[in-house]
N, C-alpha and C. Protein backbone atom coordinates (compact mmCIF):
# COMPACT_ATOMS: atom_id res chain seq x y z
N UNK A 1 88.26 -3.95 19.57
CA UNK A 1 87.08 -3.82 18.72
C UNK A 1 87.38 -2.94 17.50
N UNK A 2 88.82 -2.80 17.13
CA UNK A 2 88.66 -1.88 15.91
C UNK A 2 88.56 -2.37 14.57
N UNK A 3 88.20 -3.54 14.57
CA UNK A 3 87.97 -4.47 13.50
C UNK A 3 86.83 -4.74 13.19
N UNK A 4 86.02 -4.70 14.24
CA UNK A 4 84.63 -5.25 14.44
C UNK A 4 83.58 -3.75 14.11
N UNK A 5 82.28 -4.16 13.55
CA UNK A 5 81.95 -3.28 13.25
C UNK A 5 80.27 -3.06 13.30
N UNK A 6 79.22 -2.06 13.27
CA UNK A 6 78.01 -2.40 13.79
C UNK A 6 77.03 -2.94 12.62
N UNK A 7 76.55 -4.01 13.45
CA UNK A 7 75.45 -3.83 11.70
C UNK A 7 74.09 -4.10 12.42
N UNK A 8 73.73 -4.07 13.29
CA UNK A 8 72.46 -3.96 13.86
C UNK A 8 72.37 -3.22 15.24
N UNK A 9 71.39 -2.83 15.60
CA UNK A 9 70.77 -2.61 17.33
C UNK A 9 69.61 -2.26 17.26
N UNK A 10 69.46 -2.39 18.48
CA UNK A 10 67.81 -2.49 19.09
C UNK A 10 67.32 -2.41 20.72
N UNK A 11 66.07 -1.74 20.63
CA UNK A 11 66.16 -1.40 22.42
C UNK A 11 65.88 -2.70 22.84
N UNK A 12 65.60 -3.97 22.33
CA UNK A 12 65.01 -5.05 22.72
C UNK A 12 65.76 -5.80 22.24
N UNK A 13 67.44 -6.92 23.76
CA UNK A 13 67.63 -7.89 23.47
C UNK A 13 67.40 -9.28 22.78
N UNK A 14 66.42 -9.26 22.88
CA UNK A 14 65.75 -10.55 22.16
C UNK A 14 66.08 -10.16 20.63
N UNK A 15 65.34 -9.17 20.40
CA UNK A 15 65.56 -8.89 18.76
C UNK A 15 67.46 -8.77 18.47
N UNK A 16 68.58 -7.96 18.99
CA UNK A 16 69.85 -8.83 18.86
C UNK A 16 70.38 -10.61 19.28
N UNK A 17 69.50 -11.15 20.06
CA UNK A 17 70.00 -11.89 20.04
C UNK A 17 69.35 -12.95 19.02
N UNK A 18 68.37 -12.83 18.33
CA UNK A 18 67.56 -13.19 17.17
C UNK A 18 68.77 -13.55 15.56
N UNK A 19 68.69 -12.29 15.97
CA UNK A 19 69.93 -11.21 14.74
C UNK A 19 71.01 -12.29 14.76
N UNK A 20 71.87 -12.14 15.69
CA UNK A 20 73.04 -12.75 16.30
C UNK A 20 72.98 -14.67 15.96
N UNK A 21 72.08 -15.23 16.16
CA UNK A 21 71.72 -16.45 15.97
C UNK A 21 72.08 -16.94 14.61
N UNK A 22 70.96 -15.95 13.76
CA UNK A 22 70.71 -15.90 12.61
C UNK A 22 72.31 -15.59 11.91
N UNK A 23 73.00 -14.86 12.13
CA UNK A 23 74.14 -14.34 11.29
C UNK A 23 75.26 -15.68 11.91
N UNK A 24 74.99 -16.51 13.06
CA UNK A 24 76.04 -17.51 13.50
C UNK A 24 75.49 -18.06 12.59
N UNK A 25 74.19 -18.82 11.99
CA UNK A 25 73.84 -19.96 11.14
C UNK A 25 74.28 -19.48 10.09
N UNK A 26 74.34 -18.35 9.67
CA UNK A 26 75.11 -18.00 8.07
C UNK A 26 76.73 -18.23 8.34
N UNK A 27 77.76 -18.61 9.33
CA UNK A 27 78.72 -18.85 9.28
C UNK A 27 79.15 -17.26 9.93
N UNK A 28 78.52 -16.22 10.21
CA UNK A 28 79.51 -14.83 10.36
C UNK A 28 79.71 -15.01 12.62
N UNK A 29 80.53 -14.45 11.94
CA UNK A 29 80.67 -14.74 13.77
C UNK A 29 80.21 -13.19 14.07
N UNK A 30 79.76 -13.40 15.43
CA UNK A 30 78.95 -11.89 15.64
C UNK A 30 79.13 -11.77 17.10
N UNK A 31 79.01 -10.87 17.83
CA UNK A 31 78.89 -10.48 19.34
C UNK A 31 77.75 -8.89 19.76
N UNK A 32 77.38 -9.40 21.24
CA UNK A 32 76.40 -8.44 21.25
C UNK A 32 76.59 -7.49 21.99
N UNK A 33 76.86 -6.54 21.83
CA UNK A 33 76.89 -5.50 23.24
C UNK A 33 76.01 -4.90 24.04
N UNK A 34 75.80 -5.17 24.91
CA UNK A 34 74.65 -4.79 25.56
C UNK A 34 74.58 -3.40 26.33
N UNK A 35 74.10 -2.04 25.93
CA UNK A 35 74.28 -0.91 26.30
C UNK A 35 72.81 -0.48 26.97
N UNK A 36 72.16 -1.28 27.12
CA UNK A 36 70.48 -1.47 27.80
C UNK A 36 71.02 -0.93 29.25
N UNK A 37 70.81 0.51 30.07
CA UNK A 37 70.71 0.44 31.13
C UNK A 37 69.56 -0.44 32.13
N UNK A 38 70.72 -0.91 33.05
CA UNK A 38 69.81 -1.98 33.86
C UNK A 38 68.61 -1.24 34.96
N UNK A 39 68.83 0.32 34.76
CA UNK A 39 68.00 0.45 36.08
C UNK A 39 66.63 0.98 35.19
N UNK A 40 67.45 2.03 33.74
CA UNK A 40 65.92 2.12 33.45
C UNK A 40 65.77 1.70 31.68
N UNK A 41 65.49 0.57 31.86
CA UNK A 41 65.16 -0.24 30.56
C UNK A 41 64.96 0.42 28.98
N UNK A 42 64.37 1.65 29.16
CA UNK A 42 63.83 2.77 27.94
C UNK A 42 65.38 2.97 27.50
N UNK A 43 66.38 3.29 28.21
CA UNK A 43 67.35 3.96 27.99
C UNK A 43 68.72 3.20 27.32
N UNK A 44 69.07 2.85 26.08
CA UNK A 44 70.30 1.91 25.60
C UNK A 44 69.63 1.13 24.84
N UNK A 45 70.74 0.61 24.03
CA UNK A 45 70.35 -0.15 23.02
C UNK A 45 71.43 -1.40 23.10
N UNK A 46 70.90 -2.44 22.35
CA UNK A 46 71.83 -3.75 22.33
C UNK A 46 72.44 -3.24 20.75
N UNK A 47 73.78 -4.00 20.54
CA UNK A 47 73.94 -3.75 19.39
C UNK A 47 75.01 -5.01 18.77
N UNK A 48 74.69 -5.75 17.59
CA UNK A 48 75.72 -6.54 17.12
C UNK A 48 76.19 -6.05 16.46
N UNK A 49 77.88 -6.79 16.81
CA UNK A 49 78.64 -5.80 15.99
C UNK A 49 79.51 -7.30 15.59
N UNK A 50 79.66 -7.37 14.17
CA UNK A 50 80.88 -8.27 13.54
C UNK A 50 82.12 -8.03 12.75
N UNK A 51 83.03 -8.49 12.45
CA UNK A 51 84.21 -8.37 11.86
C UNK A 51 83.96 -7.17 10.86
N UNK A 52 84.85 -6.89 10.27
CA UNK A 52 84.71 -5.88 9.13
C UNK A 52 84.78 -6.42 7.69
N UNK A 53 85.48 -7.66 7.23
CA UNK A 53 85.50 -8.26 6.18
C UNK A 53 84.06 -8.95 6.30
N UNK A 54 82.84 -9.06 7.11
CA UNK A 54 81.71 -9.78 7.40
C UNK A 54 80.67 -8.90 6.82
N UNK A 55 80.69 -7.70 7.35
CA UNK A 55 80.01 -6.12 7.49
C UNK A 55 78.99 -6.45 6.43
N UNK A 56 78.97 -6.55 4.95
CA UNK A 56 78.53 -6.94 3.54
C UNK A 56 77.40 -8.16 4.03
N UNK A 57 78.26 -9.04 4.24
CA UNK A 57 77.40 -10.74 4.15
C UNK A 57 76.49 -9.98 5.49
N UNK A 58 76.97 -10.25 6.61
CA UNK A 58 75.69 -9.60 7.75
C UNK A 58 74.56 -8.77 7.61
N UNK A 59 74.82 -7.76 6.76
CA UNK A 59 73.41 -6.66 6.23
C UNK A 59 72.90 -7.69 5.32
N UNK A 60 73.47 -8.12 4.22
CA UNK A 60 72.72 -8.82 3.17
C UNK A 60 71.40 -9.81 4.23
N UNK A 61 72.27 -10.71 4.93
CA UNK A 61 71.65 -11.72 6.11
C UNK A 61 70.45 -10.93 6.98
N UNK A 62 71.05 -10.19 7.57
CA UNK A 62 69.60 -9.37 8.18
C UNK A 62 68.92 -8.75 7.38
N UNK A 63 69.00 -8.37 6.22
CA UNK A 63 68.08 -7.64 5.38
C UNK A 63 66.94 -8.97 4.91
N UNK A 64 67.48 -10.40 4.99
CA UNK A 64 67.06 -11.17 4.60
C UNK A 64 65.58 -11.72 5.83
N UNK A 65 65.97 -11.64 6.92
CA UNK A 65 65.66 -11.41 8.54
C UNK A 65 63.93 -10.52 8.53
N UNK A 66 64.30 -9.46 7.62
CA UNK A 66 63.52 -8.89 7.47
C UNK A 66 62.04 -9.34 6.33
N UNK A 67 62.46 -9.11 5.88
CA UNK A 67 61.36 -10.28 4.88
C UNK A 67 60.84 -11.37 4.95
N UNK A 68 61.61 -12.24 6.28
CA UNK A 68 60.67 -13.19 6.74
C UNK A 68 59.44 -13.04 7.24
């Protein structure tokens, strides 16, 4: 992973895997890590993290995410 880099998270999977969708249809390849403890839900966050030459296009893309 030292290539890869964060450009989103959230305590709520759905909202990375939203993210994640969205940045595959723009062409960026993305992966999610899931740091959500399973016993107590409040605690961790999901987080996508993509390439480092991507880092740019991905914020632009979710910033875009946002304004919908």
């Amino acid at each position: 992973m030292n290539n890869w880099q964060i450009v989103f998270s959230s305590p709520y999977t759905f909202a990375a895997e939203v993210v994640k969708n969205k940045l595959e249809d723009a062409g960026i390849i993305s992966i999610i890590v899931n740091k959500i403890d399973s016993s107590y839900l409040s605690f961790g966050l999901a987080e996508v993290y993509c390439p480092n030459q991507d880092v740019e296009q991905a914020i632009a893309c979710i910033n875009l995410i946002d304004n919908e």
